[in-house]
C-alpha atoms as a PDB file:
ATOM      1  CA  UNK A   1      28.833 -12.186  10.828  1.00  0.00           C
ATOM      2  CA  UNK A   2      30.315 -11.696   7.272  1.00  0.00           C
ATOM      3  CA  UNK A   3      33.609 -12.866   7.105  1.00  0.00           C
ATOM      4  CA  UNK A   4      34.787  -9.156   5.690  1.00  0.00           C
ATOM      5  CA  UNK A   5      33.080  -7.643   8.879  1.00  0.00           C
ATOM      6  CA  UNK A   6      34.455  -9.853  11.202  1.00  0.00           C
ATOM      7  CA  UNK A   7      38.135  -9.070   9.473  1.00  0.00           C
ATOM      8  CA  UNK A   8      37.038  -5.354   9.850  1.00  0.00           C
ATOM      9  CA  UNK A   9      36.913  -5.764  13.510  1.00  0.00           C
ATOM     10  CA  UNK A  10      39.739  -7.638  14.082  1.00  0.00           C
ATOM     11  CA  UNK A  11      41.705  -4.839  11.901  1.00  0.00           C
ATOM     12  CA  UNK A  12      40.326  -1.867  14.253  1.00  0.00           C
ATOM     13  CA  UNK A  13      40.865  -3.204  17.677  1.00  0.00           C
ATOM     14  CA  UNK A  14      43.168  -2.135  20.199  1.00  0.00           C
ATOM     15  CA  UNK A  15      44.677  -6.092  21.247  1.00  0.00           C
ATOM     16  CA  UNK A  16      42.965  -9.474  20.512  1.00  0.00           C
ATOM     17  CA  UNK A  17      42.328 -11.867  23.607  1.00  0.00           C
ATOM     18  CA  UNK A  18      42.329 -15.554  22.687  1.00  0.00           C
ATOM     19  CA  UNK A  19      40.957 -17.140  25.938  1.00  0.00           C
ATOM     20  CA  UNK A  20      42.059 -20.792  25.163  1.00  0.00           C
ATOM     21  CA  UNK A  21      41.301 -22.881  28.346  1.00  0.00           C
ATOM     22  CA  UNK A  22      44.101 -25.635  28.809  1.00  0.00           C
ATOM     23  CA  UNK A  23      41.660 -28.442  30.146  1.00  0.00           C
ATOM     24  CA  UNK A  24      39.167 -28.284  27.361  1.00  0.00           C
ATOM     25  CA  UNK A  25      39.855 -28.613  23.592  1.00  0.00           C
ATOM     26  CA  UNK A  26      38.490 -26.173  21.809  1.00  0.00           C
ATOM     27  CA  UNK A  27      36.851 -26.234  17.732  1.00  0.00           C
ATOM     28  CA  UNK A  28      38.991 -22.776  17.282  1.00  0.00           C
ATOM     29  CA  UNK A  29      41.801 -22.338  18.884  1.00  0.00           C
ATOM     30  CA  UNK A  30      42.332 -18.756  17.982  1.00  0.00           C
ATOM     31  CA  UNK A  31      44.883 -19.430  15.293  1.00  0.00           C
ATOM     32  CA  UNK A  32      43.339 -17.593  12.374  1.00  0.00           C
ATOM     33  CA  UNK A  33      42.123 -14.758  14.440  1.00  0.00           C
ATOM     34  CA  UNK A  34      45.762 -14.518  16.054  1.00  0.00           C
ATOM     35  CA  UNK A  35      47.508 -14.672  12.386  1.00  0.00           C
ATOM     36  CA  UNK A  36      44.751 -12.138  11.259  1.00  0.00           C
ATOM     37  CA  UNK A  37      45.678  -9.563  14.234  1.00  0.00           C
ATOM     38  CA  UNK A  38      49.263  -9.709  13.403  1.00  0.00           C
ATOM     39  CA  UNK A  39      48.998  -9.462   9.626  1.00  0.00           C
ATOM     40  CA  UNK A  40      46.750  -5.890  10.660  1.00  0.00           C
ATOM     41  CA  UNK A  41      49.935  -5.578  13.833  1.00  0.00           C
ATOM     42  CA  UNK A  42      47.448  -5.599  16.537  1.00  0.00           C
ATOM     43  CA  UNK A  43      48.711  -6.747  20.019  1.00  0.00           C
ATOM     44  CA  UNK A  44      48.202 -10.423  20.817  1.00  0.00           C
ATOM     45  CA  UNK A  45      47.412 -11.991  24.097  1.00  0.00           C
ATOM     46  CA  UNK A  46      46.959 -15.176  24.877  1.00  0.00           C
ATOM     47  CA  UNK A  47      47.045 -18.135  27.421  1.00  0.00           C
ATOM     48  CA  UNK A  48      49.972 -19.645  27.896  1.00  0.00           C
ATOM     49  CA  UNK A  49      48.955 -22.996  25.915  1.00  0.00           C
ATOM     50  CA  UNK A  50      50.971 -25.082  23.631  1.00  0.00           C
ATOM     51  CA  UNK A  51      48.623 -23.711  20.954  1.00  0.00           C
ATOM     52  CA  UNK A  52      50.013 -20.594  20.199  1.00  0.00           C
ATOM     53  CA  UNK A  53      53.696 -21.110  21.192  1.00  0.00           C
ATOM     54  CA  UNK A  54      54.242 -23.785  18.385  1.00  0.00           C
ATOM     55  CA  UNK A  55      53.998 -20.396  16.378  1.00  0.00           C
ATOM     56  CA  UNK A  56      55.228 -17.828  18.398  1.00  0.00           C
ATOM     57  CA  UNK A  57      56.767 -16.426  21.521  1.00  0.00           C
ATOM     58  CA  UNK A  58      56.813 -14.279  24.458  1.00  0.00           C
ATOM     59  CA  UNK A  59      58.987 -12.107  22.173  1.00  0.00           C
ATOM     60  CA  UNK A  60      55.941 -11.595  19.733  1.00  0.00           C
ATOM     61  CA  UNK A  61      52.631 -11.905  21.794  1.00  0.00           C
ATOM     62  CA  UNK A  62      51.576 -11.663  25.164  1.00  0.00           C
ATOM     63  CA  UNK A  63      50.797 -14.542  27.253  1.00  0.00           C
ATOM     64  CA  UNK A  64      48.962 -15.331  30.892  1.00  0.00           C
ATOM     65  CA  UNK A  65      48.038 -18.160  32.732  1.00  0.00           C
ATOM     66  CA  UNK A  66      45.339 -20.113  31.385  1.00  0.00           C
ATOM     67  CA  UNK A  67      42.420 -20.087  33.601  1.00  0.00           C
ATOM     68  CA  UNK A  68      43.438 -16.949  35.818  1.00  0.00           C
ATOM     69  CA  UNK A  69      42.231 -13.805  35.531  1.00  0.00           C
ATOM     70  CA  UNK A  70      44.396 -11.928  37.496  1.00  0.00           C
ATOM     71  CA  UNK A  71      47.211 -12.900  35.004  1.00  0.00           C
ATOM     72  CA  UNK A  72      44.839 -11.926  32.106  1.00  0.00           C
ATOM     73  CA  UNK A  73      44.403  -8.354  33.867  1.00  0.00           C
ATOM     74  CA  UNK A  74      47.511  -7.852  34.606  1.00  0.00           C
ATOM     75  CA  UNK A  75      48.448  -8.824  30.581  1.00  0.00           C
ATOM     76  CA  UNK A  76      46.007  -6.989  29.456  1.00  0.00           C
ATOM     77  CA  UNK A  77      47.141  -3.422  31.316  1.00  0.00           C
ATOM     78  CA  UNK A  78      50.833  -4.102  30.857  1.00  0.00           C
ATOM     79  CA  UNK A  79      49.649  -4.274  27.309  1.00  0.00           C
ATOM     80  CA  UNK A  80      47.809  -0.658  27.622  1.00  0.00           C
ATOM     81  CA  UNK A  81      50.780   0.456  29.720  1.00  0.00           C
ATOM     82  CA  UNK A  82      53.179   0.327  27.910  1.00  0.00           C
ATOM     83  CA  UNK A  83      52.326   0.496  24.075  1.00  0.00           C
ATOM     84  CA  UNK A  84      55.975   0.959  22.852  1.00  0.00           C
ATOM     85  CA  UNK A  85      56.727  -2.882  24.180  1.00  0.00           C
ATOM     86  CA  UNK A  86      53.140  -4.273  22.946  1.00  0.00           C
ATOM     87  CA  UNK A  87      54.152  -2.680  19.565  1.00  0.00           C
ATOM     88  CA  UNK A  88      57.307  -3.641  18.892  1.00  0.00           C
ATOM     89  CA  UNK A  89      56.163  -7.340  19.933  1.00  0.00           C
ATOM     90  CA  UNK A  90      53.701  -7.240  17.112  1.00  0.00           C
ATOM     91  CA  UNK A  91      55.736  -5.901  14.307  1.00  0.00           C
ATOM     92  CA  UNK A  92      58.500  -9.109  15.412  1.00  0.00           C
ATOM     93  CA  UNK A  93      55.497 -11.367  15.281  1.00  0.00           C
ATOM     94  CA  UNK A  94      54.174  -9.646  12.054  1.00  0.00           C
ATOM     95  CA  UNK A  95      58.029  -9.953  10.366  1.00  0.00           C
ATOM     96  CA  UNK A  96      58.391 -13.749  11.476  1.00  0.00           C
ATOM     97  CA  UNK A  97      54.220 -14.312  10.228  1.00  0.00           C
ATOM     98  CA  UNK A  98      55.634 -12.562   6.758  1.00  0.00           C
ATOM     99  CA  UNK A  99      58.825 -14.754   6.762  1.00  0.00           C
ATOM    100  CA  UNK A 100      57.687 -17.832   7.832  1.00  0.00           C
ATOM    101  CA  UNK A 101      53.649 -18.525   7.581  1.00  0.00           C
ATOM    102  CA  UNK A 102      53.363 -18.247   3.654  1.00  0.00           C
ATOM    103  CA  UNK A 103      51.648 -20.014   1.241  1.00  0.00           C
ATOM    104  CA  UNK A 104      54.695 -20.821  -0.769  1.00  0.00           C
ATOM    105  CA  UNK A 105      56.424 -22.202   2.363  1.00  0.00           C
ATOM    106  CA  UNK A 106      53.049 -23.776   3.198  1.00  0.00           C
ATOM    107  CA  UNK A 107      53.426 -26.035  -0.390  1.00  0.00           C
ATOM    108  CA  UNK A 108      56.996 -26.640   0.125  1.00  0.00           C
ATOM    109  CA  UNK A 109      56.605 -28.224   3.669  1.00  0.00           C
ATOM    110  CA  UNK A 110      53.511 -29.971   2.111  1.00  0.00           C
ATOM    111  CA  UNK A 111      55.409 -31.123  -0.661  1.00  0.00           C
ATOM    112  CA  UNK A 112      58.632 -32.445   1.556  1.00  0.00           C
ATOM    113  CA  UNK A 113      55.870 -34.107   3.882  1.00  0.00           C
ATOM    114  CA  UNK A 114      54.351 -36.036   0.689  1.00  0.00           C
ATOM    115  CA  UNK A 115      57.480 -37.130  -0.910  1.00  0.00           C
ATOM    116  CA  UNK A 116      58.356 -38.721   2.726  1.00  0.00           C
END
């Protein structure tokens, strides 16, 4: 899929599910797709894996239990349920993405890590 498609989709959907499984490592861990869907504010859930949590929290995406999918429905409709909540997660995840995950703090962390 073109890269501009796939963005496309991302852009128009309702929530993104990253289905990371905490016994297997994974090539992509959903990171890109999860810092795409809050850049376009579109609900996040994911499993509760260190993965995700090194970059945000239960205050900015929603997470289940890796490997159960009761916990992922029950995410995934209190995510439909109540859109208010699932909205004002993403715009806190979208503010802290737009603080934080830059590329000019990107080169500055780069640069302090280099001059170690």
């Amino acid at each position: 899929m073109p890269y501009k498609e796939y963005k496309q989709y991302i852009a128009n959907a309702m929530a993104l599910v990253v289905p990371i499984n905490n016994k297997k490592l994974k090539r992509s861990l959903g990171l890109i797709a999860t810092f795409q869907a809050v850049s376009y504010g579109v609900p996040v859930v994911v499993s509760n894996t260190f993965h995700l949590k090194d970059y945000f929290s239960n205050k900015e995406i929603l997470f289940y239990d890796s490997g159960n999918y009761k916990s992922l429905a029950k995410i995934i409709q209190q995510s439909f349920a109540d859109k208010h909540s699932s909205n004002m997660k993403v715009k806190k995840a979208k503010r802290k993405l737009d603080k934080y995950y830059t590329n000019e703090n990107f080169l500055i962390n780069l640069t302090n890590v280099c001059s170690v």
